[in-house]
C-alpha atoms as a PDB file:
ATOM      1  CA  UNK A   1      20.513  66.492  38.933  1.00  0.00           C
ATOM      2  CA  UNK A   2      23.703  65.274  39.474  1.00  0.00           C
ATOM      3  CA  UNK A   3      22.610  65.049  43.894  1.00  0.00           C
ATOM      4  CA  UNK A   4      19.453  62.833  43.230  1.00  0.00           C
ATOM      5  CA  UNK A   5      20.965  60.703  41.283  1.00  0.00           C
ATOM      6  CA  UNK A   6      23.833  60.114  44.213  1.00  0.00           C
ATOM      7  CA  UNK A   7      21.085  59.998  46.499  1.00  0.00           C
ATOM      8  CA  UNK A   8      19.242  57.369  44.390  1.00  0.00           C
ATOM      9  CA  UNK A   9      23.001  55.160  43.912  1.00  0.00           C
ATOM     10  CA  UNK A  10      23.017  55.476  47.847  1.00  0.00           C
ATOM     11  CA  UNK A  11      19.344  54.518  48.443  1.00  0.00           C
ATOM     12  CA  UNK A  12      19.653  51.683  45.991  1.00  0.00           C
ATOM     13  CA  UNK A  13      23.274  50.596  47.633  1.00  0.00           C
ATOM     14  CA  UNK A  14      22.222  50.410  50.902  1.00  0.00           C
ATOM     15  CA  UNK A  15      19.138  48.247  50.060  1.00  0.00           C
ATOM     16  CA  UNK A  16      21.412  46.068  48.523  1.00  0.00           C
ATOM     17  CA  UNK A  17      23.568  46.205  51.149  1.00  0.00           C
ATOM     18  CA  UNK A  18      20.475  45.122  53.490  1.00  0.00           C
ATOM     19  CA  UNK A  19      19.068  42.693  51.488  1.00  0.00           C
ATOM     20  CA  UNK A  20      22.637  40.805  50.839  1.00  0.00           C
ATOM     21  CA  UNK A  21      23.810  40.606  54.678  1.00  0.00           C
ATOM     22  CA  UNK A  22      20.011  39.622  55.637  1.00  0.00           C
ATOM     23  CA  UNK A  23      20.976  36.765  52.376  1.00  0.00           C
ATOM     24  CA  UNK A  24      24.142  35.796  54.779  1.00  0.00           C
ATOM     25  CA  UNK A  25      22.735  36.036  57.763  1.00  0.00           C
ATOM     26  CA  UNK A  26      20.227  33.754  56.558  1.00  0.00           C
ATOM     27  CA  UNK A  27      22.089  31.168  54.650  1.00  0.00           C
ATOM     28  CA  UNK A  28      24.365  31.026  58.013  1.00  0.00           C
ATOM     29  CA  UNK A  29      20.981  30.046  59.816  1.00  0.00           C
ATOM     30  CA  UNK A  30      20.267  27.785  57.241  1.00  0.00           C
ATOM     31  CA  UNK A  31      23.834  26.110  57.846  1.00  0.00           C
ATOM     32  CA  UNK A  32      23.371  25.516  61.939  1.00  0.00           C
ATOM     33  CA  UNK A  33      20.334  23.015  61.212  1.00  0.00           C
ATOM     34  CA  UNK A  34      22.241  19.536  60.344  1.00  0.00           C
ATOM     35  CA  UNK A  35      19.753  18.551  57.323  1.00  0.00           C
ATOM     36  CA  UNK A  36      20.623  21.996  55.515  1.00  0.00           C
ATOM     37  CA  UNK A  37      24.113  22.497  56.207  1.00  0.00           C
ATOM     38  CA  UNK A  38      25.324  22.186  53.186  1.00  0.00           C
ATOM     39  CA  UNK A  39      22.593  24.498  51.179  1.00  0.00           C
ATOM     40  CA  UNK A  40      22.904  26.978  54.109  1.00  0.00           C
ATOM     41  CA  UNK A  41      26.529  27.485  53.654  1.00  0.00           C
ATOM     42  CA  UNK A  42      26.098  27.496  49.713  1.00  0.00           C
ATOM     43  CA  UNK A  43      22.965  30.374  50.538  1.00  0.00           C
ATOM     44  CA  UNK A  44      25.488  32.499  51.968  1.00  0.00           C
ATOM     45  CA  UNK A  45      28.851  32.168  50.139  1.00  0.00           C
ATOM     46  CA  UNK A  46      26.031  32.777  47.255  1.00  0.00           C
ATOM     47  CA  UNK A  47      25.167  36.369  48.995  1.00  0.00           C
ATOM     48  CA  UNK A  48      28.674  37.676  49.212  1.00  0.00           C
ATOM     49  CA  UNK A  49      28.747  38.792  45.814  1.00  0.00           C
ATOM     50  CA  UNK A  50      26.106  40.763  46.180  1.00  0.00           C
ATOM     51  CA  UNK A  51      27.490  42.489  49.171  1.00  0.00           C
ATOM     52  CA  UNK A  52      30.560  43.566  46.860  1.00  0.00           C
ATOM     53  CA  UNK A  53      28.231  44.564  44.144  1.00  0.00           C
ATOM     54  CA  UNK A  54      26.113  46.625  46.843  1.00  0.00           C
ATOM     55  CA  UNK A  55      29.548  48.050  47.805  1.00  0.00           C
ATOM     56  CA  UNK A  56      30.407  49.044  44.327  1.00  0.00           C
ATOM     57  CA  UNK A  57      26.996  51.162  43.932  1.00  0.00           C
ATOM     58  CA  UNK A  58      27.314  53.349  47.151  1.00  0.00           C
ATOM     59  CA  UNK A  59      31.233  53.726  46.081  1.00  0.00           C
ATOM     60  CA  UNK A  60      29.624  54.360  42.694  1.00  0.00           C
ATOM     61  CA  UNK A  61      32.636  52.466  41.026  1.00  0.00           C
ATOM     62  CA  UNK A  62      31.120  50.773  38.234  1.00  0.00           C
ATOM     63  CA  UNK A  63      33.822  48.012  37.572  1.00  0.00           C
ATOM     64  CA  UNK A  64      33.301  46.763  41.421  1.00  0.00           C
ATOM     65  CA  UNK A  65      29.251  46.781  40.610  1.00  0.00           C
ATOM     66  CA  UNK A  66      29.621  45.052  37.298  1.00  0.00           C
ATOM     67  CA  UNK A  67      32.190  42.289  38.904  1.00  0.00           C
ATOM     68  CA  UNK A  68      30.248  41.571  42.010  1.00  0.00           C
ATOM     69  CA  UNK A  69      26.931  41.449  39.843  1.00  0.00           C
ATOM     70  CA  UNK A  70      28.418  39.196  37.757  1.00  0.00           C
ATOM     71  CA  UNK A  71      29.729  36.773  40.617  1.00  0.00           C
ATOM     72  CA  UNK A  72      26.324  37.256  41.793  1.00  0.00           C
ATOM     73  CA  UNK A  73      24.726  35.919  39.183  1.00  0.00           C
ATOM     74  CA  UNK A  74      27.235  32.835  38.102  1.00  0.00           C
ATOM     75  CA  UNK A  75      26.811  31.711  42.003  1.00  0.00           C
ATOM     76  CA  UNK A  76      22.999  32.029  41.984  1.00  0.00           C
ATOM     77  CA  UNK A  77      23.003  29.544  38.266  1.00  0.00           C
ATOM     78  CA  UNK A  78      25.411  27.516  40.517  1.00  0.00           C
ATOM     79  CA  UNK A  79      23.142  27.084  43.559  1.00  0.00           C
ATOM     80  CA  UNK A  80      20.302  26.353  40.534  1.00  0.00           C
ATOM     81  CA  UNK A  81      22.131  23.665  39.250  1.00  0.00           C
ATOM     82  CA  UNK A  82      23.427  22.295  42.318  1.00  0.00           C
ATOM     83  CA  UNK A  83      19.408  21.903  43.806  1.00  0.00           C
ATOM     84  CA  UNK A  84      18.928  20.304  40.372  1.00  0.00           C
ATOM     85  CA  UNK A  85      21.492  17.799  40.691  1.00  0.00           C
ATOM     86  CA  UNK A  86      20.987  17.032  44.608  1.00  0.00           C
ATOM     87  CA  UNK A  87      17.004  15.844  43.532  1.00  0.00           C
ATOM     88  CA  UNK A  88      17.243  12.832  44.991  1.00  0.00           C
ATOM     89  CA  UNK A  89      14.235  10.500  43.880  1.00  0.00           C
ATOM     90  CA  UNK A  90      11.832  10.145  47.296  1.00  0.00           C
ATOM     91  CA  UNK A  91      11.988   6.712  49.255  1.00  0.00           C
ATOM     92  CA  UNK A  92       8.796   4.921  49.274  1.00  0.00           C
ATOM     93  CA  UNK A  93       7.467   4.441  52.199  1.00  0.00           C
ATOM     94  CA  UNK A  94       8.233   1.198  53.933  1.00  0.00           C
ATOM     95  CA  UNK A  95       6.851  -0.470  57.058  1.00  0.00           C
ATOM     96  CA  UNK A  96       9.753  -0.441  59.563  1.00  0.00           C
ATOM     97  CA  UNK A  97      10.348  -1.933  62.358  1.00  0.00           C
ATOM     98  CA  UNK A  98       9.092   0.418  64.805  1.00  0.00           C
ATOM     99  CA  UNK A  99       5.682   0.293  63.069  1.00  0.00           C
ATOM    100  CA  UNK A 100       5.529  -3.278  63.618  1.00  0.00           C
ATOM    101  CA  UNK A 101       6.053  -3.383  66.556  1.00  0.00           C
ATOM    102  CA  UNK A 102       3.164  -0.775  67.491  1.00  0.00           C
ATOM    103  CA  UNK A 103       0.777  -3.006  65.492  1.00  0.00           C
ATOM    104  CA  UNK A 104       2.002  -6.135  66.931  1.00  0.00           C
ATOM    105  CA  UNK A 105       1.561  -4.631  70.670  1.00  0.00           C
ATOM    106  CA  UNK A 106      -1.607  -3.563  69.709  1.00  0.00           C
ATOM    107  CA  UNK A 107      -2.475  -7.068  68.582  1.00  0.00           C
ATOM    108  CA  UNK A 108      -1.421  -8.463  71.813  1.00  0.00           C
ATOM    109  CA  UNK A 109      -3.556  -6.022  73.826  1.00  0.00           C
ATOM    110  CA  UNK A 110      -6.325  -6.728  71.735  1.00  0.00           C
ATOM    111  CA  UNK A 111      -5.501 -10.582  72.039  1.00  0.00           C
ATOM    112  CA  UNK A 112      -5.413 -10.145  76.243  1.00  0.00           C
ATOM    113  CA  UNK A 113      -8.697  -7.679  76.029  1.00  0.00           C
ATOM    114  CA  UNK A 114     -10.270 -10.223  74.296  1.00  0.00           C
ATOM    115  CA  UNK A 115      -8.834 -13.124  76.679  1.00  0.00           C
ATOM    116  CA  UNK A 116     -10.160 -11.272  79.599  1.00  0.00           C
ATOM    117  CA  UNK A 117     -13.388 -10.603  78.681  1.00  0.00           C
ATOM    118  CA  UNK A 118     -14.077 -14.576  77.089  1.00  0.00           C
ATOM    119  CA  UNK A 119     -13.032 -15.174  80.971  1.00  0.00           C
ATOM    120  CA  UNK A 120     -14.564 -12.467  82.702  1.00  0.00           C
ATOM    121  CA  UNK A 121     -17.780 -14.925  80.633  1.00  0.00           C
ATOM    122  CA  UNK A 122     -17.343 -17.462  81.588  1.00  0.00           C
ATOM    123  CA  UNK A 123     -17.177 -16.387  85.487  1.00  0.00           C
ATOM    124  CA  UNK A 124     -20.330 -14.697  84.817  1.00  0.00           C
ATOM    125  CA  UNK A 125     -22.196 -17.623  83.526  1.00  0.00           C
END
């Protein structure tokens, strides 16, 4: 009894294990794009908790498993409250320049198509 339940503390730990480097690898990903560098970085400081606590259940040393699970979980409310407070109302969209400017240059073609063809007319008639 006392082998499959080592074997089942190792299984379990090394899933852990997995799952919290894939967590940093990820959140490091996350933090080379420039519009989520910030919640990248936070991703995977958030993971390295979990890494201890996967630590602590293959070393089966309880005190490591309960700390890291518990630094696990007060980062995790952390990132949770952090999205929460960056919720940033969304702009409205606005006409900007660049928009203009494709109208008004498709005005002016239109204006010369239509120029053309009234004397492209008139040499016709």
């Amino acid at each position: 009894m006392g082998f499959f339940i080592t074997l089942l503390l190792v299984v379990a730990g090394l899933l852990l294990l997995l799952l919290s480097l894939a967590g940093v690898a990820f959140g490091a990903f996350m933090a080379l794009d420039q519009r989520n560098r910030e919640v990248g970085a936070f991703f995977a400081i958030w993971w390295v908790p979990g890494i201890a606590a996967a630590l602590g259940l293959l070393m089966r040393d309880s005190v490591t498993f309960a700390v890291g699970a518990f630094c696990f979980l007060v980062a995790g409310a952390a990132l949770v409250v952090d999205r929460l407070g960056a919720q940033r109302p969304e702009r409205t969209r606005r006409t900007g320049s660049t928009s203009a400017k494709k109208r008004s240059s498709y005005e002016s073609a239109k204006q010369r198509l239509l120029g053309k063809v009234k004397k492209y007319r008139k040499v016709v008639s």
